[in-house]
PDB file of N, CA and C in Angstrom:
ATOM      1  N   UNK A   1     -24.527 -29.195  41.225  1.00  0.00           N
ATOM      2  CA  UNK A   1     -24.098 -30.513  40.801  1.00  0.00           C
ATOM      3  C   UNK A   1     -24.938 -31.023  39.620  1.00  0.00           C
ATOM      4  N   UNK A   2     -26.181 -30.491  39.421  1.00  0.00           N
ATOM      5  CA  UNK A   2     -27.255 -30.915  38.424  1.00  0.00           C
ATOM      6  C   UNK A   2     -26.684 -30.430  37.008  1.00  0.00           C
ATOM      7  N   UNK A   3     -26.170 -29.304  37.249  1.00  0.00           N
ATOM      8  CA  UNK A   3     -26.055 -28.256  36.011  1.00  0.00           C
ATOM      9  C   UNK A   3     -25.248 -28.973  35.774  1.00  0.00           C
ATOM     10  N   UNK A   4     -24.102 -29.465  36.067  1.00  0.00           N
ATOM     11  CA  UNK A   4     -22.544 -29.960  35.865  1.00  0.00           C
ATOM     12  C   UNK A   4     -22.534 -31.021  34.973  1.00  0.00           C
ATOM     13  N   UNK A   5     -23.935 -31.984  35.791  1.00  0.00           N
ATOM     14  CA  UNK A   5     -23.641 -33.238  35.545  1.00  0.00           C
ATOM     15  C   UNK A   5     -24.941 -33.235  34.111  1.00  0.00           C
ATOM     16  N   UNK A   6     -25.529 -32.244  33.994  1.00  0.00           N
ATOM     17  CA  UNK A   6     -26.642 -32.116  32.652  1.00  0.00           C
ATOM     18  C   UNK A   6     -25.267 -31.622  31.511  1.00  0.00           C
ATOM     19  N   UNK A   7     -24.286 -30.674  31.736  1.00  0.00           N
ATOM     20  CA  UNK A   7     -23.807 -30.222  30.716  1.00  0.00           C
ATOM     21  C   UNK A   7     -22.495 -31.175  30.482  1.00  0.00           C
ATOM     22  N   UNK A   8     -22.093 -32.088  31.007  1.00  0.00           N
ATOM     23  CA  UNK A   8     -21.119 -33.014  30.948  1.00  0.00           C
ATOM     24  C   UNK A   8     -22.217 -33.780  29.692  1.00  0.00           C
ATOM     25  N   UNK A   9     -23.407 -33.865  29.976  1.00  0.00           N
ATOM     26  CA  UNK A   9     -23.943 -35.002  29.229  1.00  0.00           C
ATOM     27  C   UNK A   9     -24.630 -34.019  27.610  1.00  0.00           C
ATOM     28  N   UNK A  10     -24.787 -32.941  28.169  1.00  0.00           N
ATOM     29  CA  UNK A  10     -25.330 -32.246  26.480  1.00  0.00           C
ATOM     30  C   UNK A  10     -23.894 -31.581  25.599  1.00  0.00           C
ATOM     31  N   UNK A  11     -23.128 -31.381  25.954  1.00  0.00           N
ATOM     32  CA  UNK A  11     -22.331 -30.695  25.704  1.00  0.00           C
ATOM     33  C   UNK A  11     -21.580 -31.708  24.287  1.00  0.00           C
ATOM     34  N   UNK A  12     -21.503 -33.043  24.615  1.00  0.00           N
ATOM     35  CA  UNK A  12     -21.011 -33.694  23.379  1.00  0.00           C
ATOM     36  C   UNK A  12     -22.066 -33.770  22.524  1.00  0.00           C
ATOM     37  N   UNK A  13     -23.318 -34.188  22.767  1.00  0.00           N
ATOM     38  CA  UNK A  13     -24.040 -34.174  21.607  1.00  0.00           C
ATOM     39  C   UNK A  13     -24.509 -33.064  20.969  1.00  0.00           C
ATOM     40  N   UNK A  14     -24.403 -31.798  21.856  1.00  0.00           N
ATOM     41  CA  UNK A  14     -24.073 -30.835  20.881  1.00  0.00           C
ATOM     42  C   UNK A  14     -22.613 -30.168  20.166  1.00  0.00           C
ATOM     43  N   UNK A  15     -22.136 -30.672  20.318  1.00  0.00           N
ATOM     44  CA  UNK A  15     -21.192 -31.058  19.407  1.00  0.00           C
ATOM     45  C   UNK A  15     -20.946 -31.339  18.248  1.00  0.00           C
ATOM     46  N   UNK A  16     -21.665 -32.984  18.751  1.00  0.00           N
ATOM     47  CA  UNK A  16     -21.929 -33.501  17.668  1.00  0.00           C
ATOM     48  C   UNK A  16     -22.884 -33.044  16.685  1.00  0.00           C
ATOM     49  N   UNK A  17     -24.192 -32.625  17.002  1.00  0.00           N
ATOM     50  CA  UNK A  17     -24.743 -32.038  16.611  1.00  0.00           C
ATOM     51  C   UNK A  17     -24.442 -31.055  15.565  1.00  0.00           C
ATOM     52  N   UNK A  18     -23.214 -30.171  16.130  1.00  0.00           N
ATOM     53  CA  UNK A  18     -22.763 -28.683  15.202  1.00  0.00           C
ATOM     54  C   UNK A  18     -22.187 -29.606  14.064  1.00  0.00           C
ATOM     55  N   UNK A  19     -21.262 -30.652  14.101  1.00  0.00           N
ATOM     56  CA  UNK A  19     -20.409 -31.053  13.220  1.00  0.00           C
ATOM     57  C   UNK A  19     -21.422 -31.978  11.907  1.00  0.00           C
ATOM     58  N   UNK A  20     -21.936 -33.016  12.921  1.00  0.00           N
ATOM     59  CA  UNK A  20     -22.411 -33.961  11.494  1.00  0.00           C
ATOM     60  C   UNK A  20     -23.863 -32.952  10.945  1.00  0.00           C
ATOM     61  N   UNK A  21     -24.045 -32.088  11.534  1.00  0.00           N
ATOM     62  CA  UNK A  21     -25.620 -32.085  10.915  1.00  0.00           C
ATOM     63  C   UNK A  21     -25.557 -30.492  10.151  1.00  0.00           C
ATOM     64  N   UNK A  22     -24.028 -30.255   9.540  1.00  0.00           N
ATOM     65  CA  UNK A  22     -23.731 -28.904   9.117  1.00  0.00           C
ATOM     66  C   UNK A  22     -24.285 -29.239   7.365  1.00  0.00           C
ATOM     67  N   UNK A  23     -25.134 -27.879   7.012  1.00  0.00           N
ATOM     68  CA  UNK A  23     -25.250 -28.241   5.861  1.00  0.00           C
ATOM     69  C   UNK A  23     -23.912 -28.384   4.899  1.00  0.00           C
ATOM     70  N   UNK A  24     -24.902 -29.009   3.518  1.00  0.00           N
ATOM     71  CA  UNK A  24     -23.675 -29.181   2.527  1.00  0.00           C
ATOM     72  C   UNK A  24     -22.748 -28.039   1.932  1.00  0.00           C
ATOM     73  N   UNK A  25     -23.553 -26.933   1.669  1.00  0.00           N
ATOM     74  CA  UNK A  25     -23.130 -26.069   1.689  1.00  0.00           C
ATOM     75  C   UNK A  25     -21.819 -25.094   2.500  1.00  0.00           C
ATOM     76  N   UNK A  26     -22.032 -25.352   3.588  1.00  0.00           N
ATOM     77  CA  UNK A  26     -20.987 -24.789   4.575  1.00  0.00           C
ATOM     78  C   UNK A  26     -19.952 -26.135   4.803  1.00  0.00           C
ATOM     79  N   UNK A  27     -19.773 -27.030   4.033  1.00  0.00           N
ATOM     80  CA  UNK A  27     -18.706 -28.113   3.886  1.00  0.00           C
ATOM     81  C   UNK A  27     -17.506 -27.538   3.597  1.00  0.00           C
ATOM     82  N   UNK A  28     -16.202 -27.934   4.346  1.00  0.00           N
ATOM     83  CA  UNK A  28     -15.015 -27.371   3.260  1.00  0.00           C
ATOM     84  C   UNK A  28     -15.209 -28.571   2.037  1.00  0.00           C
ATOM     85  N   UNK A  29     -14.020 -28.381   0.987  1.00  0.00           N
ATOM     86  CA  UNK A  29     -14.108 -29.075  -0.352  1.00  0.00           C
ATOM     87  C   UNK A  29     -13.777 -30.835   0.088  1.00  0.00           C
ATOM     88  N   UNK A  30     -13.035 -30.876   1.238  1.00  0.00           N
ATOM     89  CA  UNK A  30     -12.524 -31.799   1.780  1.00  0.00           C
ATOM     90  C   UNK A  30     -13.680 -32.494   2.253  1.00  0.00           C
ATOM     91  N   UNK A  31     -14.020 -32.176   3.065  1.00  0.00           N
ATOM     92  CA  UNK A  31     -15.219 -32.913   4.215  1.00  0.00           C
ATOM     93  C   UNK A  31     -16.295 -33.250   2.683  1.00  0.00           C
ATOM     94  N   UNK A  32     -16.931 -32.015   1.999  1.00  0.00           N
ATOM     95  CA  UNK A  32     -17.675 -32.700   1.210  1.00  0.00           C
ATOM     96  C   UNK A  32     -17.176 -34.159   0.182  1.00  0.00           C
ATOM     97  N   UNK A  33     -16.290 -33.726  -0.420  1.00  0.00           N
ATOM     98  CA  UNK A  33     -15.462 -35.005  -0.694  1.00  0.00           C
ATOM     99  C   UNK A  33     -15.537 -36.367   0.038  1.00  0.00           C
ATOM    100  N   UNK A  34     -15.169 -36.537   0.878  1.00  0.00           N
ATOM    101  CA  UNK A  34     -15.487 -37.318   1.831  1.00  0.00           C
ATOM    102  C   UNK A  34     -16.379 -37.709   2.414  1.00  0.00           C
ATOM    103  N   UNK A  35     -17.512 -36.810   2.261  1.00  0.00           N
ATOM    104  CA  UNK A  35     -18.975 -37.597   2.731  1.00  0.00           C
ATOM    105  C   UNK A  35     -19.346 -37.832   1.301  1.00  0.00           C
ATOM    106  N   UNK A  36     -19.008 -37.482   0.155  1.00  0.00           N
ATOM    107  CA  UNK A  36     -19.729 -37.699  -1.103  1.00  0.00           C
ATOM    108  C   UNK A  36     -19.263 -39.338  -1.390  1.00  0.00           C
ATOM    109  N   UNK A  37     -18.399 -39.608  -1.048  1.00  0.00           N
ATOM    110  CA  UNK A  37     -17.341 -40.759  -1.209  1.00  0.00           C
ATOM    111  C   UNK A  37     -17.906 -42.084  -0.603  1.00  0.00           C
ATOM    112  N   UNK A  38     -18.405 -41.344   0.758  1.00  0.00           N
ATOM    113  CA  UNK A  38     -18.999 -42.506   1.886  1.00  0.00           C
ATOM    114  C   UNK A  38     -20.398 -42.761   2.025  1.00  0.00           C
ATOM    115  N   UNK A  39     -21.243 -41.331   1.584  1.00  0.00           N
ATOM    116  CA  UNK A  39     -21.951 -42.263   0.835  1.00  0.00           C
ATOM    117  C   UNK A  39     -22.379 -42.980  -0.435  1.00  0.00           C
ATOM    118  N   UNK A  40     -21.747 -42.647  -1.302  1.00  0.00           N
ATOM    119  CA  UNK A  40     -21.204 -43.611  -2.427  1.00  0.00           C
ATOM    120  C   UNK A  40     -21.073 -44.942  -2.253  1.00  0.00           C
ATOM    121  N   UNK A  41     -20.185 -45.285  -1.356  1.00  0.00           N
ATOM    122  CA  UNK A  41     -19.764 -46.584  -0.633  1.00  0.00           C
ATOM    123  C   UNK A  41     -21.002 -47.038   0.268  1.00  0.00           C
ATOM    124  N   UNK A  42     -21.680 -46.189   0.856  1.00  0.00           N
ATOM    125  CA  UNK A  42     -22.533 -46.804   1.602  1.00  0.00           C
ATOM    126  C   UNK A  42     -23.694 -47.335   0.508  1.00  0.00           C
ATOM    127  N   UNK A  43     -24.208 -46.895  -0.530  1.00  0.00           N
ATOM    128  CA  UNK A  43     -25.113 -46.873  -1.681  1.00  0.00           C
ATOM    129  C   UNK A  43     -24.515 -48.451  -1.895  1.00  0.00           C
ATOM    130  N   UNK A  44     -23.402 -48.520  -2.651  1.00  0.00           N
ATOM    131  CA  UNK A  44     -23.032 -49.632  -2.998  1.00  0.00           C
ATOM    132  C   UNK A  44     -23.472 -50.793  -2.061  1.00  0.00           C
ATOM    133  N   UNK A  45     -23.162 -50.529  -0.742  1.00  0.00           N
ATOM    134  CA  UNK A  45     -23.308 -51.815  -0.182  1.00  0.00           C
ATOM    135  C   UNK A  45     -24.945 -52.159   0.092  1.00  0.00           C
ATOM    136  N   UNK A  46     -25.455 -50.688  -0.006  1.00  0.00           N
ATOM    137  CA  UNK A  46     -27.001 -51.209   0.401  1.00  0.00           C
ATOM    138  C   UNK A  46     -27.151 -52.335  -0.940  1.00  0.00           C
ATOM    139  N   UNK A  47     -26.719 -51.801  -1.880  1.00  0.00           N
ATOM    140  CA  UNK A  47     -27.151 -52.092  -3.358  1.00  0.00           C
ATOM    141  C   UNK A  47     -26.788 -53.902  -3.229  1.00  0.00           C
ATOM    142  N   UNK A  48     -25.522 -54.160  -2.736  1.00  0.00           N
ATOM    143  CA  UNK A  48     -24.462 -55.377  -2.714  1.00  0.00           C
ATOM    144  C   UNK A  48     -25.822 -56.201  -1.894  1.00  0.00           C
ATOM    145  N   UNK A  49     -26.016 -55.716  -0.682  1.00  0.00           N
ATOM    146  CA  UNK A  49     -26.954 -56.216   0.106  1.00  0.00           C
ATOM    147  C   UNK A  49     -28.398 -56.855  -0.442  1.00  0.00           C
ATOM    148  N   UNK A  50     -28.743 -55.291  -0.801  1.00  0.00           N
ATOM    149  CA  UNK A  50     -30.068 -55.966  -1.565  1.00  0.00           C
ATOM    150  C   UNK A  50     -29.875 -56.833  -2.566  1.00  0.00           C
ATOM    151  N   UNK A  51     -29.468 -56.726  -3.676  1.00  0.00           N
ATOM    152  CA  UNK A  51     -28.800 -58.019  -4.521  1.00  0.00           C
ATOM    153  C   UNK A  51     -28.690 -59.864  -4.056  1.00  0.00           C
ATOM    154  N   UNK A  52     -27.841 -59.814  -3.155  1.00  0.00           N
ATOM    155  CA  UNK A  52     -27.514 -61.048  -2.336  1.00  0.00           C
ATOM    156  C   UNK A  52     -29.342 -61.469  -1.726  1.00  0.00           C
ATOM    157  N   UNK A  53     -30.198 -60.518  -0.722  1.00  0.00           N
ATOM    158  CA  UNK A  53     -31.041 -61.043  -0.333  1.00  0.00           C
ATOM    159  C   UNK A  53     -32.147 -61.000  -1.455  1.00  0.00           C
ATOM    160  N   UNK A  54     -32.079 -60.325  -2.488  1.00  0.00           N
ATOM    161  CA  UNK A  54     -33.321 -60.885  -3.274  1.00  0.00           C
ATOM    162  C   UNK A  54     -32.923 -60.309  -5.096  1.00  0.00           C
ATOM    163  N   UNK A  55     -32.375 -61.851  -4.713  1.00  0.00           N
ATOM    164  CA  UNK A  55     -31.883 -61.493  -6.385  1.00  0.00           C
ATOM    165  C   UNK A  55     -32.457 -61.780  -7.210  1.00  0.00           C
ATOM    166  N   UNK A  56     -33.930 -61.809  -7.406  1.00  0.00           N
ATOM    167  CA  UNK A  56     -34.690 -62.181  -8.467  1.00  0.00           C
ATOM    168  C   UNK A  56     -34.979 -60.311  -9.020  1.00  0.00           C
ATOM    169  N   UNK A  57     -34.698 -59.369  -8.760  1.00  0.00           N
ATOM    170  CA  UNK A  57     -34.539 -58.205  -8.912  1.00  0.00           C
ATOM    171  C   UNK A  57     -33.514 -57.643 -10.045  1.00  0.00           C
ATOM    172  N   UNK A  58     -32.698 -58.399  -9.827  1.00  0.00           N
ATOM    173  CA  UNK A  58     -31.744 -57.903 -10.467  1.00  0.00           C
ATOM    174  C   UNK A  58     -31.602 -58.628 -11.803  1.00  0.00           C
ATOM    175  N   UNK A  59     -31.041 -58.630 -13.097  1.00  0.00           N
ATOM    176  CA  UNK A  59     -30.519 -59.130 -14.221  1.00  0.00           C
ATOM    177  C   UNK A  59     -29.941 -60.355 -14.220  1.00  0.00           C
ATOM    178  N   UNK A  60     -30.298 -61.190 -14.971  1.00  0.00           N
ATOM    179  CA  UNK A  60     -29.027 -62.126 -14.745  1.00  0.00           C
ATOM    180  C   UNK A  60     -29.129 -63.247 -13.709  1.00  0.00           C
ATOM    181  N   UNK A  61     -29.968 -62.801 -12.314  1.00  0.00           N
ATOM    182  CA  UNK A  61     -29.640 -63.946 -11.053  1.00  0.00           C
ATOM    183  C   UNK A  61     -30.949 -64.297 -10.932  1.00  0.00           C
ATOM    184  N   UNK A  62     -30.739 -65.669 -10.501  1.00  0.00           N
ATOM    185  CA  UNK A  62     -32.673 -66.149 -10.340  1.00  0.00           C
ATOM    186  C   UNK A  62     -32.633 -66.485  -9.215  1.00  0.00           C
ATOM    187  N   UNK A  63     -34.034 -65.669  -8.336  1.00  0.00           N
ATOM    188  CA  UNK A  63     -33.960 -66.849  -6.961  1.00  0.00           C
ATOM    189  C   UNK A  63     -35.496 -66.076  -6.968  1.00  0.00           C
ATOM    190  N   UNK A  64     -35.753 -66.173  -5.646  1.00  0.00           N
ATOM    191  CA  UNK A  64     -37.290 -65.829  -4.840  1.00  0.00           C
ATOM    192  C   UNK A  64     -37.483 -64.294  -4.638  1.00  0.00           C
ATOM    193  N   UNK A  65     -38.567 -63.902  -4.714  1.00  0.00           N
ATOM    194  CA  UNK A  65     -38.253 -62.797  -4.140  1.00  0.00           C
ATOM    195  C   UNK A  65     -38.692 -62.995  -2.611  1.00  0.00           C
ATOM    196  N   UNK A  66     -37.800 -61.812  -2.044  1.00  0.00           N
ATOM    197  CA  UNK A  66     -38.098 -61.442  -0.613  1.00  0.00           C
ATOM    198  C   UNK A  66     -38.757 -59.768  -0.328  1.00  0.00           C
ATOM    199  N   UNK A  67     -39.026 -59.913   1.208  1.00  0.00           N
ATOM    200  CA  UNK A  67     -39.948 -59.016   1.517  1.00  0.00           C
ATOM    201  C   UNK A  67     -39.222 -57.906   2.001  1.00  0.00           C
ATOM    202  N   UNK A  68     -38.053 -58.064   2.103  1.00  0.00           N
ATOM    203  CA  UNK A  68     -36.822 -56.927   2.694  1.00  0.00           C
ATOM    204  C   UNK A  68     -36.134 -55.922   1.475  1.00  0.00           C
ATOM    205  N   UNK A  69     -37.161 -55.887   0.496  1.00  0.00           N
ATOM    206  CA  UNK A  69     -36.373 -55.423  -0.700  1.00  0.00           C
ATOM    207  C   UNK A  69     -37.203 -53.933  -0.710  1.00  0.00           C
ATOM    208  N   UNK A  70     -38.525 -53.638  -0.236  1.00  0.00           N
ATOM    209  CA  UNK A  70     -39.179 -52.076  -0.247  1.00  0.00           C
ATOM    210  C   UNK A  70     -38.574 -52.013   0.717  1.00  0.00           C
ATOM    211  N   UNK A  71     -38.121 -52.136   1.801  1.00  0.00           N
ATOM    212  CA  UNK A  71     -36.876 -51.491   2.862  1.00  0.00           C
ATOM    213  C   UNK A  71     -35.697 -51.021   2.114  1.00  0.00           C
ATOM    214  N   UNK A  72     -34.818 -51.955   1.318  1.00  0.00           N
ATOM    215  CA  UNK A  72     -33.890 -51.404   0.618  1.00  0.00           C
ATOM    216  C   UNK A  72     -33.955 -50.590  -0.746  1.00  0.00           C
ATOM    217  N   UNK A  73     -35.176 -50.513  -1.254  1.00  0.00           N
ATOM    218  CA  UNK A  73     -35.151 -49.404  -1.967  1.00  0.00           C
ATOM    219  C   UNK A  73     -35.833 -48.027  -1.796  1.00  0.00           C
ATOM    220  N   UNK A  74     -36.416 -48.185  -0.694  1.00  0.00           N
ATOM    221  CA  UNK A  74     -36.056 -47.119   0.263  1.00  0.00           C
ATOM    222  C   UNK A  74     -35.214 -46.410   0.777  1.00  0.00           C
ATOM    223  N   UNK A  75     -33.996 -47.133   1.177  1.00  0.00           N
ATOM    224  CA  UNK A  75     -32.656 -46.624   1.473  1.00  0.00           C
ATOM    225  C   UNK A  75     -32.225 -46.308   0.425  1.00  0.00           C
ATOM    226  N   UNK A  76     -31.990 -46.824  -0.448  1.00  0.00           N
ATOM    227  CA  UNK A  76     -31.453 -47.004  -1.969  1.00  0.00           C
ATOM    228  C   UNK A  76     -31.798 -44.981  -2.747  1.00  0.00           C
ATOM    229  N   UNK A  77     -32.946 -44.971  -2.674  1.00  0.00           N
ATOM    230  CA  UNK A  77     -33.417 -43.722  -2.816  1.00  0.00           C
ATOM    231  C   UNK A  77     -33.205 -42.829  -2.411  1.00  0.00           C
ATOM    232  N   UNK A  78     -33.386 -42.962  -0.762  1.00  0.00           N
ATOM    233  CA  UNK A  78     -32.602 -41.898   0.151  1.00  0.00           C
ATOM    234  C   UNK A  78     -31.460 -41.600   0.223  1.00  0.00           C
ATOM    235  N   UNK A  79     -30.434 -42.422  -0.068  1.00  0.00           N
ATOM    236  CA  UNK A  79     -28.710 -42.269  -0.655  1.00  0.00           C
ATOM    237  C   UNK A  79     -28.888 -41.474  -1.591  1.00  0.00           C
ATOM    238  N   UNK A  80     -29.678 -42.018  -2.934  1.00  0.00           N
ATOM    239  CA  UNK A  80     -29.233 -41.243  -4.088  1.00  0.00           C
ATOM    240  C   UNK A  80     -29.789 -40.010  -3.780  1.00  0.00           C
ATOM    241  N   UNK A  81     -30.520 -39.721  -3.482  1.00  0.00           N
ATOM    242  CA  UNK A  81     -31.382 -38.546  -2.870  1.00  0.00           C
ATOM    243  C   UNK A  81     -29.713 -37.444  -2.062  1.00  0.00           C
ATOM    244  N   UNK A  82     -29.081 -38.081  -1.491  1.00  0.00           N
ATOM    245  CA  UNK A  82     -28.256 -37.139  -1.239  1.00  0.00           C
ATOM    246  C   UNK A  82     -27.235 -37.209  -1.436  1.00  0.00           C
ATOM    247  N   UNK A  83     -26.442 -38.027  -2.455  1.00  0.00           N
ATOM    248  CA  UNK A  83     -25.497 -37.658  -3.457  1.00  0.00           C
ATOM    249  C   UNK A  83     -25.551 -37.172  -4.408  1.00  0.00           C
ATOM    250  N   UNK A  84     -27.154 -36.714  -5.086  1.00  0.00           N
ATOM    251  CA  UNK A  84     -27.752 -35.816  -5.992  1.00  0.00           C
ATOM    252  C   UNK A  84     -26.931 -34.864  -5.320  1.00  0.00           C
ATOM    253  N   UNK A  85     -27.816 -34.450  -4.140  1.00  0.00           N
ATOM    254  CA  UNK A  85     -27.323 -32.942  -3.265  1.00  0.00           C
ATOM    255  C   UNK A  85     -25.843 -32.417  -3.553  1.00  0.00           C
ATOM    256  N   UNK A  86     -25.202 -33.755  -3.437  1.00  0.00           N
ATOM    257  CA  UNK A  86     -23.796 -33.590  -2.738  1.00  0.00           C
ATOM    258  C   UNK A  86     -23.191 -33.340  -4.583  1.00  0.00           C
ATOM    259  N   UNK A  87     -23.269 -33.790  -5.098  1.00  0.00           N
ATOM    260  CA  UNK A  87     -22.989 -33.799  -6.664  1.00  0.00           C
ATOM    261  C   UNK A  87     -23.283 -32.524  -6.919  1.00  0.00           C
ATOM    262  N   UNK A  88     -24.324 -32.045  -6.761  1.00  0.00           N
ATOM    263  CA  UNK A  88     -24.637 -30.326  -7.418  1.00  0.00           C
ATOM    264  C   UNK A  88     -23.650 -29.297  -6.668  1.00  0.00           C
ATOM    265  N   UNK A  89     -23.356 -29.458  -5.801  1.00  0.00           N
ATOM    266  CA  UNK A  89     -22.306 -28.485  -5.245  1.00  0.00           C
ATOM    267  C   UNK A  89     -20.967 -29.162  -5.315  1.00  0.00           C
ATOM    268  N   UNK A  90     -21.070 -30.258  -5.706  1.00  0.00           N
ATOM    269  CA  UNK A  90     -19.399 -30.106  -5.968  1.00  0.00           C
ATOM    270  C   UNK A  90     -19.614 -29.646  -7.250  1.00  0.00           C
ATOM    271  N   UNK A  91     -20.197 -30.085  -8.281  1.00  0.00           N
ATOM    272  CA  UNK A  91     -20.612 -28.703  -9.666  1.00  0.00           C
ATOM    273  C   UNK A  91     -20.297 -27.534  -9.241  1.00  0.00           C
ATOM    274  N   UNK A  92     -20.811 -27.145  -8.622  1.00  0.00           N
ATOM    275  CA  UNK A  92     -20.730 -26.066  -8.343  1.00  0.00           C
ATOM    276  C   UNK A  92     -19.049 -25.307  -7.968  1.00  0.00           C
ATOM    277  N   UNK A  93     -18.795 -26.145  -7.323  1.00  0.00           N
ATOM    278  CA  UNK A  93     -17.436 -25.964  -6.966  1.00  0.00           C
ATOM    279  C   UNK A  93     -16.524 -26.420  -7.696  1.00  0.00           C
ATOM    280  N   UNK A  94     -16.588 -26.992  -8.502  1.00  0.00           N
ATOM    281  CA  UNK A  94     -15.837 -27.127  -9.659  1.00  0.00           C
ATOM    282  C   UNK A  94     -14.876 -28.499  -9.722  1.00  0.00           C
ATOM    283  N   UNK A  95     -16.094 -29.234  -8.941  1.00  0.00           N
ATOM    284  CA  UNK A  95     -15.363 -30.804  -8.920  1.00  0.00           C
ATOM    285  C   UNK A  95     -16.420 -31.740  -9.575  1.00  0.00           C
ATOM    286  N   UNK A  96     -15.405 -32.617 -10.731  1.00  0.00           N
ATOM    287  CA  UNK A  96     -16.261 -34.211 -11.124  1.00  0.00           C
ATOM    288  C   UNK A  96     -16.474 -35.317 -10.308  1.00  0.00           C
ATOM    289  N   UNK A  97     -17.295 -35.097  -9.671  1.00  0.00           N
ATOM    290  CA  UNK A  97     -17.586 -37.117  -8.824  1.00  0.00           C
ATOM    291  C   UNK A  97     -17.278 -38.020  -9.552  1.00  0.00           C
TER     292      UNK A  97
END
């Protein structure tokens, strides 16, 4: 009953596991597409985000700065950090982002 009730519970997260955490490389053209896309979109909104909470950063908008902004360019980095990735192999494959 132990085994049953351990592999009822590992069995999806390895799963999950096989699917989201497949390199870029072994992507079909599709799936990479589609994560190149989302995080694209996700970049943007960190970007939208950070903007709104501390827009003395940006061009153009005046306010205060805040302390939540080395959090978001942190993220900010780590996105571009892997749409670099994701960009060189669609090069590779013979697609323009």
């Amino acid at each position: 009953m132990k085994i049953r009730n351990m592999l009822l519970i590992l069995l999806p997260v390895l799963l999950f596991a096989c699917t989201a955490l497949k390199p870029v490389e072994k992507l079909t053209d599709e799936e990479l597409v589609d994560r190149y896309y989302k995080a694209d979109l996700n970049l943007y909104m960190v970007k939208r985000a950070a903007s709104k909470s501390n827009p003395s950063n940006y061009p153009g908008v005046s306010g205060s700065a805040g302390s939540g902004y080395s959090k978001d360019s942190e993220k900010i980095k780590k996105i571009e950090g892997k749409l670099a990735i994701m960009k060189q192999e669609m090069n590779k494959r013979g697609y323009m982002p």
